[in-house]
Protein backbone atom coordinates (compact mmCIF):
# COMPACT_ATOMS: atom_id res chain seq x y z
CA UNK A 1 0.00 0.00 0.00
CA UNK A 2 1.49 3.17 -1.30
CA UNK A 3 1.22 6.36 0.90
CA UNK A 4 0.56 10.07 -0.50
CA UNK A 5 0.52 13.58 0.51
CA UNK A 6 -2.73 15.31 -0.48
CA UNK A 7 -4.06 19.08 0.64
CA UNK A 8 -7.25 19.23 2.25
CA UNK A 9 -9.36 22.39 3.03
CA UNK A 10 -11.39 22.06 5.96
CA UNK A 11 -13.78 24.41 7.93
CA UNK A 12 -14.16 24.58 11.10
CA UNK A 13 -15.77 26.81 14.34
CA UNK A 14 -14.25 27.19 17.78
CA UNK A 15 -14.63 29.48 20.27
CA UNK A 16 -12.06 31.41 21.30
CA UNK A 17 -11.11 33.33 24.72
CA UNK A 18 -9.55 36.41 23.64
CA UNK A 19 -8.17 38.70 26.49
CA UNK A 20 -10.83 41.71 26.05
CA UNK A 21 -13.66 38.66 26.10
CA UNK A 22 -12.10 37.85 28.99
CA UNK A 23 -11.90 41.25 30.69
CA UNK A 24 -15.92 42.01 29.57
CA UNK A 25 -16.88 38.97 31.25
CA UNK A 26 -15.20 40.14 34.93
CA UNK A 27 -16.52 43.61 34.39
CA UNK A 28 -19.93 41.88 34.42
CA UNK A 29 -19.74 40.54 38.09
CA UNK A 30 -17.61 43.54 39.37
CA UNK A 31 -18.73 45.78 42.32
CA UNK A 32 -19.15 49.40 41.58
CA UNK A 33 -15.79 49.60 43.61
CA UNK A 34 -14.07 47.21 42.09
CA UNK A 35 -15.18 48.95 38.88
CA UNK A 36 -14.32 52.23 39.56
CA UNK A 37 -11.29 51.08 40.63
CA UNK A 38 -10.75 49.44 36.96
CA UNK A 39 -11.84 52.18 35.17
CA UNK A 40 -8.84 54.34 37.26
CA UNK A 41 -6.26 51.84 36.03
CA UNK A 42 -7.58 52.04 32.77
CA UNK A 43 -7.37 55.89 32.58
CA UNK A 44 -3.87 55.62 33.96
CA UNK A 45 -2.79 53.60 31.10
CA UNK A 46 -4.25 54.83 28.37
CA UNK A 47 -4.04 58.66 27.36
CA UNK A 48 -6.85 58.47 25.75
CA UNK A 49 -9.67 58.26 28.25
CA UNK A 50 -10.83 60.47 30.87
CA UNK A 51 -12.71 60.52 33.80
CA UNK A 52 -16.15 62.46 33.44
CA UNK A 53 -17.36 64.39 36.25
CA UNK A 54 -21.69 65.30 36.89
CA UNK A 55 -22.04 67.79 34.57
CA UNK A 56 -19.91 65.45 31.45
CA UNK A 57 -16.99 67.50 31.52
CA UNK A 58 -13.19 66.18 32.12
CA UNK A 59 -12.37 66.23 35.67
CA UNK A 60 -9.49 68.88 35.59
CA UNK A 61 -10.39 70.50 32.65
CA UNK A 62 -12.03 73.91 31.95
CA UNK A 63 -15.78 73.45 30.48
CA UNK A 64 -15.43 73.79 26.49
CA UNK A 65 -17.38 76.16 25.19
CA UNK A 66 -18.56 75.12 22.14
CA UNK A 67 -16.41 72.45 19.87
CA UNK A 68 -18.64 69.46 21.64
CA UNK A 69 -18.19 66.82 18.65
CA UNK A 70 -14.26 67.03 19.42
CA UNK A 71 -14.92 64.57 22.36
CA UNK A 72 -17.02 61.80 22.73
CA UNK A 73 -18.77 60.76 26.26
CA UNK A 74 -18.74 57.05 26.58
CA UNK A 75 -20.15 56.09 30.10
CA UNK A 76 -22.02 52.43 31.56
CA UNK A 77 -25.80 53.00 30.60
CA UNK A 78 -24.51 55.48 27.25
CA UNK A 79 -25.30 54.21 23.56
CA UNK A 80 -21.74 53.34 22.81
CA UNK A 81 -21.18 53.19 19.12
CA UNK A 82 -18.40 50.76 16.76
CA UNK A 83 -16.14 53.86 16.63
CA UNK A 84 -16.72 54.57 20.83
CA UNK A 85 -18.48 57.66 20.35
CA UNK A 86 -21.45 58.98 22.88
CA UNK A 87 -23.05 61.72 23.45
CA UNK A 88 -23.67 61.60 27.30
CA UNK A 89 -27.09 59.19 26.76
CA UNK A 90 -28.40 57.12 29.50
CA UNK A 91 -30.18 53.92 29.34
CA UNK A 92 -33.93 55.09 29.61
CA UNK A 93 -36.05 54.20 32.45
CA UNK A 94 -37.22 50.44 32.04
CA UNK A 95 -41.02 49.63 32.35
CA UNK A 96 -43.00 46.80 33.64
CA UNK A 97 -46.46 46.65 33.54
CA UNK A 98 -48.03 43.64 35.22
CA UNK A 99 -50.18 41.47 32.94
CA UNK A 100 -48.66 42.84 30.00
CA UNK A 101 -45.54 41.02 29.98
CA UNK A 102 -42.18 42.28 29.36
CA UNK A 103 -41.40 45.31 27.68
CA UNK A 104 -38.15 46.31 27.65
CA UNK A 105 -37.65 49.72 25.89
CA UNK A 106 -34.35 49.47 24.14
CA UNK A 107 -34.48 52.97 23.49
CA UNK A 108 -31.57 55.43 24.77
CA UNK A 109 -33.04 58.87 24.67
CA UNK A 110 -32.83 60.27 27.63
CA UNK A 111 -30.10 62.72 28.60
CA UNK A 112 -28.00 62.09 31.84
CA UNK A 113 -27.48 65.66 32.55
CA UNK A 114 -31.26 66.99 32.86
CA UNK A 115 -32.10 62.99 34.38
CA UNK A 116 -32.20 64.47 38.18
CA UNK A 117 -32.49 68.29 37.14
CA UNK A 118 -35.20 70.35 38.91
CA UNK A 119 -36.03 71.93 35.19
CA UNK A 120 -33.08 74.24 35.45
CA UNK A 121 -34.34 75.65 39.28
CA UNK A 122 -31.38 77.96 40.38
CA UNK A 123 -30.19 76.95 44.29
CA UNK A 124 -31.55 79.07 46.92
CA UNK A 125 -29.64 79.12 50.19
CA UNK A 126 -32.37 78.57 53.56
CA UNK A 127 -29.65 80.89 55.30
CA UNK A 128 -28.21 83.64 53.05
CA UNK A 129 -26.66 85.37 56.15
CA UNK A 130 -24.41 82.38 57.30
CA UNK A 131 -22.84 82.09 53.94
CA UNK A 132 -20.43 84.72 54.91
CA UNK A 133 -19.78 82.55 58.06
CA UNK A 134 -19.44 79.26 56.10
CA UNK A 135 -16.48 80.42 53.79
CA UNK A 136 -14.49 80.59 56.79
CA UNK A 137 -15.23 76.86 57.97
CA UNK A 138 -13.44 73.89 56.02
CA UNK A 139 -14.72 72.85 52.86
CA UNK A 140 -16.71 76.35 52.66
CA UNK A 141 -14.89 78.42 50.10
CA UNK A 142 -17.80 78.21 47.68
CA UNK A 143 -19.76 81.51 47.10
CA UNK A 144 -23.10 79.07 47.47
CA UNK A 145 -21.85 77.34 50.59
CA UNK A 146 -21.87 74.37 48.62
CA UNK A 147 -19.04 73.31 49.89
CA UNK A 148 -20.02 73.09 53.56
CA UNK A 149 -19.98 69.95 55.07
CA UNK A 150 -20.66 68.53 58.70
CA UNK A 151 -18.49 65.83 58.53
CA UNK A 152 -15.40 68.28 57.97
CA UNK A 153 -16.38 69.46 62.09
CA UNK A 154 -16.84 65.00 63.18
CA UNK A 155 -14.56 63.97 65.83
CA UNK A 156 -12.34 61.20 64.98
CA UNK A 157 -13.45 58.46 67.04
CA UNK A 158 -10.65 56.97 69.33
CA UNK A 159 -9.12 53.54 68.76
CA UNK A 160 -9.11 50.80 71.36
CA UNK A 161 -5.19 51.17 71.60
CA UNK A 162 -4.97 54.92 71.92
CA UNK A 163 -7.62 54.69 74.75
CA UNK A 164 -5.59 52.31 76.53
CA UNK A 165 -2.25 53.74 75.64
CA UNK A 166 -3.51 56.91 78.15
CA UNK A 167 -4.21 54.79 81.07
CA UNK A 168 -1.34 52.53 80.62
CA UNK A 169 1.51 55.30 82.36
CA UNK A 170 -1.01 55.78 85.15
CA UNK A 171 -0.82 52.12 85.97
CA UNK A 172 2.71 51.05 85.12
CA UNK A 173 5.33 53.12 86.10
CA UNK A 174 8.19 50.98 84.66
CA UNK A 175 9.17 51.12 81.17
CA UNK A 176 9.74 47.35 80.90
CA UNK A 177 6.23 46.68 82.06
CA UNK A 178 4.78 49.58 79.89
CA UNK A 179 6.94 47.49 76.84
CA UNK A 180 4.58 44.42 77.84
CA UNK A 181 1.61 46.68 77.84
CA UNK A 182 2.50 47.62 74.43
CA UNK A 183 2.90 44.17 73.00
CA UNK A 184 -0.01 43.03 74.75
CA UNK A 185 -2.25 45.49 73.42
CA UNK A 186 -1.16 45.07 69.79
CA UNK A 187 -2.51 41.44 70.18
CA UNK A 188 -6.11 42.53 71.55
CA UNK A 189 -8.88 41.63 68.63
CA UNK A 190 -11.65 43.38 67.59
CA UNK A 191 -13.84 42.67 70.95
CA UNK A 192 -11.11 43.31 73.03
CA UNK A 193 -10.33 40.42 73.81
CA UNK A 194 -6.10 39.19 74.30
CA UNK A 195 -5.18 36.61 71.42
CA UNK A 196 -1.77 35.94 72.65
CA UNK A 197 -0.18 33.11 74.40
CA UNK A 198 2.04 34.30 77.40
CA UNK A 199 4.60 32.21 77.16
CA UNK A 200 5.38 33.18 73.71
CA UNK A 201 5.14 37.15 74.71
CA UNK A 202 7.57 36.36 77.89
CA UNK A 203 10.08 34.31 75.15
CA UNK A 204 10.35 37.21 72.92
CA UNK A 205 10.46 40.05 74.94
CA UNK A 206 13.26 37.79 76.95
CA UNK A 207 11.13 38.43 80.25
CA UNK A 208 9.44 36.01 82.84
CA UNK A 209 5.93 34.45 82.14
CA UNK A 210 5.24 36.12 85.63
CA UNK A 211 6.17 39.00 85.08
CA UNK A 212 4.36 39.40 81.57
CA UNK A 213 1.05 37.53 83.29
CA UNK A 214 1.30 40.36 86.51
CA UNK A 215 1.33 43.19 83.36
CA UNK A 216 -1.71 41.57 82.26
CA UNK A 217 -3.53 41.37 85.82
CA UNK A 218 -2.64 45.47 85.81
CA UNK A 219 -4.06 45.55 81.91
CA UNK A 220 -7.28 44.02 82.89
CA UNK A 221 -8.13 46.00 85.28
CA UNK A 222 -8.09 49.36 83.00
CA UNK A 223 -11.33 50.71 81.42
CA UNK A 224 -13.68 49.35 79.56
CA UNK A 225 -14.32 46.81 82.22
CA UNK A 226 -13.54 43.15 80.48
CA UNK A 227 -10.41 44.32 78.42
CA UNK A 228 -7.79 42.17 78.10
CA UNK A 229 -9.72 38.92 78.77
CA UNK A 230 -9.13 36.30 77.15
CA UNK A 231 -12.14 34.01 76.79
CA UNK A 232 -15.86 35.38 77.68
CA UNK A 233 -15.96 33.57 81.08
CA UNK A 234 -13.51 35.60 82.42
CA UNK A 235 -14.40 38.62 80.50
CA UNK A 236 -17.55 38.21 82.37
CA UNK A 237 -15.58 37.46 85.72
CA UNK A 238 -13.29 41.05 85.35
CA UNK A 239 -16.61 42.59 85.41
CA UNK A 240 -18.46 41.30 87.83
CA UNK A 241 -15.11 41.45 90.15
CA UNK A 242 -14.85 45.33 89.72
CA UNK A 243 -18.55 45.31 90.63
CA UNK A 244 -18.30 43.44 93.70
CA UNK A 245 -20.50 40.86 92.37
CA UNK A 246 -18.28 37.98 92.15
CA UNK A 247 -18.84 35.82 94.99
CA UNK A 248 -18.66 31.44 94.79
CA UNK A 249 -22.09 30.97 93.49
CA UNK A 250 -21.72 33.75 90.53
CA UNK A 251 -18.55 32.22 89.65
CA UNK A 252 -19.99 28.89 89.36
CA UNK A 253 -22.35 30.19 86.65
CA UNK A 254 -19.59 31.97 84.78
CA UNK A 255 -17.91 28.59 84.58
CA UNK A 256 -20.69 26.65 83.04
CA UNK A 257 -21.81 28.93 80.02
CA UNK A 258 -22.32 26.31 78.11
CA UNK A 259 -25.31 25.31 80.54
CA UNK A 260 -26.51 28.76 80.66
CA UNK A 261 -26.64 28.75 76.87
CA UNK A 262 -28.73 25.35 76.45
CA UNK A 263 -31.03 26.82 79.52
CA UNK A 264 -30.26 24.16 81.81
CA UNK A 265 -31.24 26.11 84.14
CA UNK A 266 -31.85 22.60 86.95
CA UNK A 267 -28.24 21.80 86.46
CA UNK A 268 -26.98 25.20 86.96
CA UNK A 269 -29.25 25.86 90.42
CA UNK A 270 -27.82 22.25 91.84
CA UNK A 271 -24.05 23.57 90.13
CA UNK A 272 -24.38 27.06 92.50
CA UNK A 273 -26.27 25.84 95.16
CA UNK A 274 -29.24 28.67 95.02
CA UNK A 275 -33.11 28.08 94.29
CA UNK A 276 -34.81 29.57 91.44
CA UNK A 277 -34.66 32.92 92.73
CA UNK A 278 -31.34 33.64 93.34
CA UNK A 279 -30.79 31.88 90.13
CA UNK A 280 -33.46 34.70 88.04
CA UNK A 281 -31.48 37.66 90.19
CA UNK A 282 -28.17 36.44 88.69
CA UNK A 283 -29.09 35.92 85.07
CA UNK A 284 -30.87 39.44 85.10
CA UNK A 285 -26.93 40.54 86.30
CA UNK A 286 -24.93 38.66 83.77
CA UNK A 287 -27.62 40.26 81.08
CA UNK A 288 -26.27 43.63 81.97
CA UNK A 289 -22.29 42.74 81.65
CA UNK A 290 -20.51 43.64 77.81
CA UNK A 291 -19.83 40.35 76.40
CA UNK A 292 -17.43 42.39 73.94
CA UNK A 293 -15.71 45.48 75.82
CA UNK A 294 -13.95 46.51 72.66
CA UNK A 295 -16.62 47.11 70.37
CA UNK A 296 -17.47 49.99 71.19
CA UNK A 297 -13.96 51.51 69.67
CA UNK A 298 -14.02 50.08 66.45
CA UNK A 299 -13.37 52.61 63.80
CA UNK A 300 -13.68 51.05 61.22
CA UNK A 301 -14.67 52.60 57.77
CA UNK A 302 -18.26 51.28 56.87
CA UNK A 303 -19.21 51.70 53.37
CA UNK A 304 -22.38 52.49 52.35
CA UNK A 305 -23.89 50.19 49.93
CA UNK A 306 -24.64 52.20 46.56
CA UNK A 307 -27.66 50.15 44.55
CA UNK A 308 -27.38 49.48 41.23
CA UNK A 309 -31.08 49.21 40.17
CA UNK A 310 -33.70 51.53 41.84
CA UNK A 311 -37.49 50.51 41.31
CA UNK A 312 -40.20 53.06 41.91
CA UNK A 313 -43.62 52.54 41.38
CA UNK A 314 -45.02 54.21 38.47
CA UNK A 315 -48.63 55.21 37.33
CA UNK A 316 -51.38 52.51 36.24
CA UNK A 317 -49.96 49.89 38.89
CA UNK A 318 -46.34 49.71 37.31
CA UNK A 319 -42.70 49.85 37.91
CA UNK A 320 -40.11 51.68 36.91
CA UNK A 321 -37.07 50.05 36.87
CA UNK A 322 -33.54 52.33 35.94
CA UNK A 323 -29.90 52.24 36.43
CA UNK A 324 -28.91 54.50 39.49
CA UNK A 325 -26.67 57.57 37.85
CA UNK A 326 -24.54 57.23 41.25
CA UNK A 327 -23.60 53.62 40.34
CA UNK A 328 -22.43 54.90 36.77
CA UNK A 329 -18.89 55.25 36.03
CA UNK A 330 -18.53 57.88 33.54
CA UNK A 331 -15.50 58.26 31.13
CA UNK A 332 -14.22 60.87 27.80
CA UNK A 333 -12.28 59.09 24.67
CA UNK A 334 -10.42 62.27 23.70
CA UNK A 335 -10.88 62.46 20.40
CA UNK A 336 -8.97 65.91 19.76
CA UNK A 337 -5.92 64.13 21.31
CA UNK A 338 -6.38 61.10 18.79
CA UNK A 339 -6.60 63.95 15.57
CA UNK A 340 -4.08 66.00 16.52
CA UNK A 341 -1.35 63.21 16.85
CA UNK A 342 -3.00 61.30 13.61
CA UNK A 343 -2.36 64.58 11.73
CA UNK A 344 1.08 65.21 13.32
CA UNK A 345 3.74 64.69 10.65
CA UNK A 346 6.67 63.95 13.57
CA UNK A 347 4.42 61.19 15.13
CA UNK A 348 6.82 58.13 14.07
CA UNK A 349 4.64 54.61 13.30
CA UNK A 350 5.58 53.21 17.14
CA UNK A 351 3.64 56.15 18.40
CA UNK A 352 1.03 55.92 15.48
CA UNK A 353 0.55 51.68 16.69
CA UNK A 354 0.35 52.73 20.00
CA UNK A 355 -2.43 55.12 19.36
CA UNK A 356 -3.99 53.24 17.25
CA UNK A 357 -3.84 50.36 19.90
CA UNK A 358 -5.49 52.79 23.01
CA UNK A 359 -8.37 53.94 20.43
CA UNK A 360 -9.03 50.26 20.19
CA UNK A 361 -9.16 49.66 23.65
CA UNK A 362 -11.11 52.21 24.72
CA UNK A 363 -13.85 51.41 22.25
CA UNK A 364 -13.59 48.12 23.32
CA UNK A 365 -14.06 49.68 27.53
CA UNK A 366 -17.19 51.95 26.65
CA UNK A 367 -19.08 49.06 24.55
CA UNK A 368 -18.53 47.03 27.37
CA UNK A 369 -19.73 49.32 30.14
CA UNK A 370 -22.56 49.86 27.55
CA UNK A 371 -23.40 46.25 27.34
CA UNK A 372 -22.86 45.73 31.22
CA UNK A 373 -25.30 48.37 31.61
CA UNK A 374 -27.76 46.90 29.32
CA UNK A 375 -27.53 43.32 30.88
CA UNK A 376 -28.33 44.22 34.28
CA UNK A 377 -31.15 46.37 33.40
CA UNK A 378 -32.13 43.20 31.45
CA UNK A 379 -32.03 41.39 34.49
CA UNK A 380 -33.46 43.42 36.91
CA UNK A 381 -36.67 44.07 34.86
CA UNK A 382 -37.29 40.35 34.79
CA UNK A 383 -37.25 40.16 38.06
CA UNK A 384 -39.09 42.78 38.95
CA UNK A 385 -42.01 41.28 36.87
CA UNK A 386 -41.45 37.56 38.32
CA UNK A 387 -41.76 39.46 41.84
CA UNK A 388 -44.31 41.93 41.24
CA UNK A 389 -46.32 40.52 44.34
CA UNK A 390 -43.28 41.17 46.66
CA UNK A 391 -42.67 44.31 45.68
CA UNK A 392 -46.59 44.97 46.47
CA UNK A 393 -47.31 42.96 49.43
CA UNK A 394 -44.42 42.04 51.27
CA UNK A 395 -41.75 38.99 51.87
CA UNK A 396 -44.69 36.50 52.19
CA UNK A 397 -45.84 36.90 48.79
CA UNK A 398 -41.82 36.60 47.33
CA UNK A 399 -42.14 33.75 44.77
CA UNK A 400 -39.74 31.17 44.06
CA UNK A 401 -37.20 32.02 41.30
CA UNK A 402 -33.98 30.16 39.88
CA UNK A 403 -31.30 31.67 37.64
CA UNK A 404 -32.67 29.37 34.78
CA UNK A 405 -35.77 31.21 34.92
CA UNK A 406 -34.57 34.47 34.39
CA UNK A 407 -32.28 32.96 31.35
CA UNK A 408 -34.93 31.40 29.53
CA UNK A 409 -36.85 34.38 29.67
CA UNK A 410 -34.35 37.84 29.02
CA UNK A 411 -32.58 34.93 26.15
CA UNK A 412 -29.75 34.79 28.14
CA UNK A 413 -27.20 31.68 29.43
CA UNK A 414 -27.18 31.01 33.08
CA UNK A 415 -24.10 32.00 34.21
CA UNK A 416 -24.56 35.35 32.65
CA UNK A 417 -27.44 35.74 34.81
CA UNK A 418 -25.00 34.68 38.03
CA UNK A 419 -22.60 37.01 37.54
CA UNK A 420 -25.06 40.05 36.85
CA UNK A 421 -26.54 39.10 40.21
CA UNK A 422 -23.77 38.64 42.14
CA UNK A 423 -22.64 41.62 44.61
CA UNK A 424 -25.82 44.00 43.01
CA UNK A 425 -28.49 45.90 45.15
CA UNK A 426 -31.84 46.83 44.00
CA UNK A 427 -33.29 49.74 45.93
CA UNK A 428 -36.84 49.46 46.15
CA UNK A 429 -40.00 50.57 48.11
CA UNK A 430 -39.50 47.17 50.58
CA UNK A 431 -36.25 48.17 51.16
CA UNK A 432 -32.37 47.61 49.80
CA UNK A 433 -31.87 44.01 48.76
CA UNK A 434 -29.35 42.14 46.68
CA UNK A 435 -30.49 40.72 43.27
CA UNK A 436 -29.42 37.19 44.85
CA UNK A 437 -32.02 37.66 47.47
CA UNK A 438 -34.73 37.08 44.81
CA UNK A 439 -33.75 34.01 43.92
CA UNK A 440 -34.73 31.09 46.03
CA UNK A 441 -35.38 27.64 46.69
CA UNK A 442 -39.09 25.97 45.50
CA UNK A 443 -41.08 24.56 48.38
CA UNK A 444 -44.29 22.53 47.31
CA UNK A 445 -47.78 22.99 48.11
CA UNK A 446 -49.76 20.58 50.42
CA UNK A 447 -52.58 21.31 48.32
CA UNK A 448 -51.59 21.40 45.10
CA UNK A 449 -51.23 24.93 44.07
CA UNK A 450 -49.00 27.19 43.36
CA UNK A 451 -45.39 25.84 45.10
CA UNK A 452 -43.78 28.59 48.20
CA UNK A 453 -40.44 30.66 48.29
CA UNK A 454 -38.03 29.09 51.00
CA UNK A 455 -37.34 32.66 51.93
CA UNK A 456 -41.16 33.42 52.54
CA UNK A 457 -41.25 29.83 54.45
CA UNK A 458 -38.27 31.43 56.84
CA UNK A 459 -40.35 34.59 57.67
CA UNK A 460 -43.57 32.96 58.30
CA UNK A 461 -41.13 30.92 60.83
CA UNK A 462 -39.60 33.82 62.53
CA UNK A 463 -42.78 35.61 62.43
CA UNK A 464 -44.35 32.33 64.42
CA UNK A 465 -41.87 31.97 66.75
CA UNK A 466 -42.19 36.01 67.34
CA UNK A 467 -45.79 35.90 68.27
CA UNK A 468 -45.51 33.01 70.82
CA UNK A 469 -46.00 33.18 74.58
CA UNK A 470 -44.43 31.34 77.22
CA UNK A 471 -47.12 29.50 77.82
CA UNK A 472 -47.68 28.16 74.16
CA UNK A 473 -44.02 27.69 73.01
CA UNK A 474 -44.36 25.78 69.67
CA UNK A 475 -42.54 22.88 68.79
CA UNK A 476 -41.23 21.89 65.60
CA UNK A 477 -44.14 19.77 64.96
CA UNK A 478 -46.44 22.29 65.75
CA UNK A 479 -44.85 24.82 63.56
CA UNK A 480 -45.11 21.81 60.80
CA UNK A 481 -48.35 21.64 61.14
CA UNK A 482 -49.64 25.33 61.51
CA UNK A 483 -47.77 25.54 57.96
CA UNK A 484 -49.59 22.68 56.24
CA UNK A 485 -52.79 24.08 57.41
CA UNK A 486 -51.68 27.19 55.47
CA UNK A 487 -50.36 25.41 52.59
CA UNK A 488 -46.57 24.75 52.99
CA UNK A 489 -45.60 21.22 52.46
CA UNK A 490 -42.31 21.00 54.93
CA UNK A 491 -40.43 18.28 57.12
CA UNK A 492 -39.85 18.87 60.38
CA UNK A 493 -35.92 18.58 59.79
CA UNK A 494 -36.56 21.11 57.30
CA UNK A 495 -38.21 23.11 59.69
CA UNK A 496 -35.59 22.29 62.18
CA UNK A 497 -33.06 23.18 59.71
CA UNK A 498 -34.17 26.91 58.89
CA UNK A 499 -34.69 27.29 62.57
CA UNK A 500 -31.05 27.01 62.82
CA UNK A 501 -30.19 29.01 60.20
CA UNK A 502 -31.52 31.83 61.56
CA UNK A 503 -29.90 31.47 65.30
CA UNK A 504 -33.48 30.22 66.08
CA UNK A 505 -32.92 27.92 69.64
CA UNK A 506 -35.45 24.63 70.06
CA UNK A 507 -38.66 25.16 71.67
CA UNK A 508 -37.26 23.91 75.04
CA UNK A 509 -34.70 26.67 75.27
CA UNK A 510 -37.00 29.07 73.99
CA UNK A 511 -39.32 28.13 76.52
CA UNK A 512 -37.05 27.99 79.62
CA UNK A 513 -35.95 31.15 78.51
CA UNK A 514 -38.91 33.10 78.60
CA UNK A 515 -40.33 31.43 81.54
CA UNK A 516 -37.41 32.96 83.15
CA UNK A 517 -37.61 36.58 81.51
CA UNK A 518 -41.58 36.47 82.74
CA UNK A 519 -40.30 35.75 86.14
CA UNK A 520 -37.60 38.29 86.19
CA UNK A 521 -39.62 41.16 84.89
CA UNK A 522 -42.30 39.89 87.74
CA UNK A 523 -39.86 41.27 90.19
């Protein structure tokens, strides 16, 4: 058998990963910080693009006065064209109306300038005759006052360690103890409590576990009462010491927590040797102890969370679903930089490739902020019409929703869907929730009809539990069967199961414990 060489030409499809396919994909599940923080990197890199401020002008630069089509705005919810030219457009305001289906307005008419504008109102100031006094305070150099903030004139709030670090030279008056103090207190968490082991602290600072553990009976004794402890049982012992409180029978409860938390409340009167009483008198004490002296000093930075989506409701029983103009990064492709290098007869072809290469990109960055902007409002109008009822009535009436659901519906794949929902917030009339929060598991009907949202099964739970008395604690059972006489289909290890989840204790805690809190606010 003879062999041959022959040519063959052969067609074939594959899908390929490019970098910027890549990159459009991660912009789709970022935060708006993690996106503004890409979009700075971006601008850093590439001359090119610009950051917009409110009014669509570059941030730096003196507002241009009339040669508009020199620049183009490209920004998230803006109508981003092949050549990555805008002209400041945001995504109009989406529309549901229940009964009616789906009608997503692909339209991008709107202008993001006038979107919030009181029709051109000029800014009245409710005090004309403090402005004068406002330039003078920081942040007030504005002839409006504009500028004036309260949180330039906030306090800073103290740290755990500096207030500690001003009682430590009243109470040590050695420098080598005051170097244990130090080291100590750089190892106190969050609560306050000490996360170090003393033997360790005595081998490094070359001292004697005495002497470090005789610091640390000083340390304790500092304010807040319960600093430096280092489990809650003696956190809770520091404190009831200082308040003379700590005699054989309290310390015997302190000891056995882990009684106090199951409500074994028998075990613990034969444990301290007192009768129910004496037993009530001492819980209602530990209840006003601070299981967590440091947390009153964190200062930490909490930031607000900015919603993506904000739903209002609209005439004629509808919704109006939009993009929030806060969450909306905004960025300029200079386009007079781009002709007046192109036209510039020194610019050498390395320089003309490398513009030619940051055009590219940052057509490629505004159609993908465009088409992020277009998915979630996708998204979020589909669920606002699979949980019209929710939005209307409450939690109870939240329906159960999967990501498939969504995907079949906007023509969408599934993972798509995940990463639009992942880390967003929808601002709506019931309150800030993330998109995630509308999806949930299916729980069937005990009488056939339409099946229930786990979610809405969790509140009716809570809401049960809430109402109860100590008289008519309800057991799991009970709870099972109060929801199949409503409807709900559940187990009782399901039951048992969302109880937990929410921090829920059994009904025999429960009921010890308000047995007891009826008894103590009897006396």
């Amino acid at each position: 058998m003879a062999l041959s060489a022959n040519l063959f030409l052969r067609q074939n499809q594959s899908l390929v990963m490019t970098p910027q396919l890549m990159q459009s994909i991660q912009l789709l599940q970022m935060t708006h910080l993690e996106l503004i923080h890409f979009i700075s990197q971006e601008v850093e890199k590439n001359p090119l693009l610009e950051m917009a401020s409110d009014d669509g002008e570059p941030i730096g630069e003196p507002r241009s006065g009339g040669n508009d089509d020199a620049q183009s705005t490209a920004q998230a919810d803006g109508n981003a064209s092949d050549e990555g030219r805008s002209a400041g457009n945001t995504l109009d305001s989406e529309w549901y109306e229940p009964g009616h289906g789906n009608s997503l307005n692909e339209r991008l008419d709107s202008n993001f300038d006038t979107a919030l504008s009181d029709e051109g109102t000029a800014t009245r100031a409710d005090a004309p005759e403090l402005l004068g006094q406002w330039k003078s305070m920081p942040g007030g150099g504005a002839e409006s006052g504009e500028g004036y903030d309260l949180d330039d004139f906030v306090a800073g709030q103290i740290s755990i360690r500096d207030h500690l670090s001003q009682q430590v030279p009243f109470a040590l008056a050695k420098p080598g103890d005051r170097l244990i103090a130090a080291v100590l207190t750089d190892h106190l968490d969050e609560a306050g409590y000490l996360r170090a082991d003393l033997a360790e602290v005595a081998t490094r600072l070359g001292e004697s576990v005495e002497r470090v553990a005789a610091v640390l009976d000083v340390l304790q004794n500092l304010d807040p009462p319960g600093i430096f402890a280092r489990s809650l049982s003696e956190c809770l012992s520091i404190q009831l010491r200082q308040r003379n409180r700590l005699d054989p029978a309290m310390q015997s409860l302190v000891d056995n927590l882990e009684l106090l938390a199951k409500r074994d409340f028998n075990t613990l009167k034969k444990l301290c040797g007192v009768d129910e009483e004496d037993l009530i008198d001492m819980l209602a004490e530990i209840r006003k102890l601070n299981p967590k002296p440091g947390s009153g000093f964190e200062n930490t930075i909490l930031e607000s969370v900015i919603p993506d989506i904000v739903v209002r409701p609209a005439p004629n029983c509808t919704w109006q679903v939009e993009l929030n103009p806060d969450a909306l990064p905004r960025i300029l492709v200079n386009q007079n930089y781009v002709t007046a290098v192109g036209k510039g007869s020194k610019a050498s072809d390395k320089d003309q490739a490398f513009l030619s290469e940051c055009l590219q990109n940052a057509n490629w960055l505004t159609r993908s902020l465009d088409q992020r902007a277009r998915t979630i409002v996708k998204v979020a109008c589909e669920i606002v019409r699979q949980q019209d009822a929710f939005l209307q009535h409450g939690v109870d009436h939240l329906r159960p929703l999967n990501l498939k659901t969504v995907a079949d519906a906007i023509k969408m794949h599934e993972s798509t869907v995940s990463r639009v929902t992942s880390n967003k917030y929808m601002l709506t009339p019931r309150g800030l929730f993330e998109l995630k929060y509308f999806f949930s598991v299916s729980i069937g009907s005990a009488e056939g009809g339409d099946n229930h949202s786990a979610e809405a099964v969790r509140h009716r739970i809570r809401a049960m539990i809430a109402q109860e008395s100590s008289d008519a604690v309800l057991s799991d059972d009970d709870i099972v069967h109060t929801l199949k006489s409503a409807g709900v289909d559940l187990a009782r290890r399901t039951v048992a199961k969302y109880r937990e989840a929410m921090n829920i204790p059994s009904s025999v805690q429960r009921r010890r414990e308000k047995r007891a809190i009826a008894k103590v606010a009897a006396i």
